[in-house]
Protein backbone atom coordinates (compact mmCIF):
# COMPACT_ATOMS: atom_id res chain seq x y z
CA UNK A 1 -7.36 -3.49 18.03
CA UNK A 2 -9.73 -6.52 17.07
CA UNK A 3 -13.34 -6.06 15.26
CA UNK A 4 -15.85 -5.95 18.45
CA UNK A 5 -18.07 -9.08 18.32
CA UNK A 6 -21.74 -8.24 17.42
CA UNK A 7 -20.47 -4.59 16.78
CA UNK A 8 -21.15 -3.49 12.63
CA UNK A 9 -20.88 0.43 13.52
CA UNK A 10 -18.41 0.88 10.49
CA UNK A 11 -21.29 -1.08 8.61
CA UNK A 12 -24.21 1.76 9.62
CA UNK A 13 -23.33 4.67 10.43
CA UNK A 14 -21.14 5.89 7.26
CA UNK A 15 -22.12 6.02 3.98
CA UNK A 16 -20.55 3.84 1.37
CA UNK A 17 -20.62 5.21 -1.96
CA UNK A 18 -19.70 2.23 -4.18
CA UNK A 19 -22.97 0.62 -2.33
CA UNK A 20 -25.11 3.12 -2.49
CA UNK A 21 -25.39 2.65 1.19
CA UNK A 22 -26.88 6.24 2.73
CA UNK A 23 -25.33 6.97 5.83
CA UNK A 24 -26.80 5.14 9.33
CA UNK A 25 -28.49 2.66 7.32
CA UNK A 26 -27.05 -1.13 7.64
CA UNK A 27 -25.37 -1.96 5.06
CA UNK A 28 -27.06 -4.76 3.00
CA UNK A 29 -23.96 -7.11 3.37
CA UNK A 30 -24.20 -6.72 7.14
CA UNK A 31 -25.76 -10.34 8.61
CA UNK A 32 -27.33 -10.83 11.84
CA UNK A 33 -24.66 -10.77 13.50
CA UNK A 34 -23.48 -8.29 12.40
CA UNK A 35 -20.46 -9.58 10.32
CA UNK A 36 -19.85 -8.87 6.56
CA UNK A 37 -20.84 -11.32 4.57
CA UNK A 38 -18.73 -10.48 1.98
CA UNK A 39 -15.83 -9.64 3.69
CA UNK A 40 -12.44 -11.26 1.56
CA UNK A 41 -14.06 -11.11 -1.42
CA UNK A 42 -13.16 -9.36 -4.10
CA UNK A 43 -17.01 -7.76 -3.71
CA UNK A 44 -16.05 -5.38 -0.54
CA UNK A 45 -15.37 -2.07 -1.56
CA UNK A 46 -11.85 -0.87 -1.05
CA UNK A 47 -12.79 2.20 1.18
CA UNK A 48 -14.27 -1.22 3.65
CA UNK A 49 -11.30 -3.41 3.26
CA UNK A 50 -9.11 -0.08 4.48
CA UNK A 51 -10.70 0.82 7.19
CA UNK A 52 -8.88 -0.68 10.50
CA UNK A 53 -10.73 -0.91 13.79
CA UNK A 54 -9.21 1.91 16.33
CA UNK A 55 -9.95 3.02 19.96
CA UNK A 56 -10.11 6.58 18.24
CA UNK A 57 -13.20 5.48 16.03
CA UNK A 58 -14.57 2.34 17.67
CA UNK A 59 -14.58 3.77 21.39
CA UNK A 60 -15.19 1.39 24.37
CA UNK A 61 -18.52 0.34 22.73
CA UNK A 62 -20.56 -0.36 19.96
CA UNK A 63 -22.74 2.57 20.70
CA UNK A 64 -20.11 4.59 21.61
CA UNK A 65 -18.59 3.63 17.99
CA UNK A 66 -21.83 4.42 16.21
CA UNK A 67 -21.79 8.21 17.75
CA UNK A 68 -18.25 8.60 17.35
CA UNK A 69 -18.68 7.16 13.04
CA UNK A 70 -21.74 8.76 12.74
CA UNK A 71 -19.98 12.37 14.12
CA UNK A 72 -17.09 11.50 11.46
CA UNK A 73 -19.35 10.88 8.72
CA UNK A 74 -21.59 14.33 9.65
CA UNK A 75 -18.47 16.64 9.86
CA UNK A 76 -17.35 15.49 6.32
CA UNK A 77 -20.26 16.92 4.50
């Protein structure tokens, strides 16, 4: 599966530790567009650069990928 255009739910709805990034807040790397603007550089965290777009975590939409991320993220508390 491809990155959805205009999508950034991997960007929101989890936290990132290395970036202090709370969980369902956009990250500060995320443009508006939401595309990483540090994405291939040696700046993006490793637990971003291994996370692979699925149908089991992105759904059939963005919003469906933001519920389904930010369930993911809630259950691992």
């Amino acid at each position: 599966m491809q990155c959805r255009e205009n999508c950034g739910a991997c960007c929101i709805a989890p936290s990132i530790t290395s970036l202090n990034k709370p969980a369902g807040e956009r990250c500060k790397h995320l443009d508006q567009q939401n595309r990483c603007d540090i994405f291939g550089t040696e700046q993006r965290p490793k637990a971003c650069a291994d996370f692979a777009p699925e149908e089991e975590f992105c759904g059939q939409s963005r919003e469906e990928a933001l519920q389904i991320l930010t369930i993911l993220e809630s259950s691992t508390h």
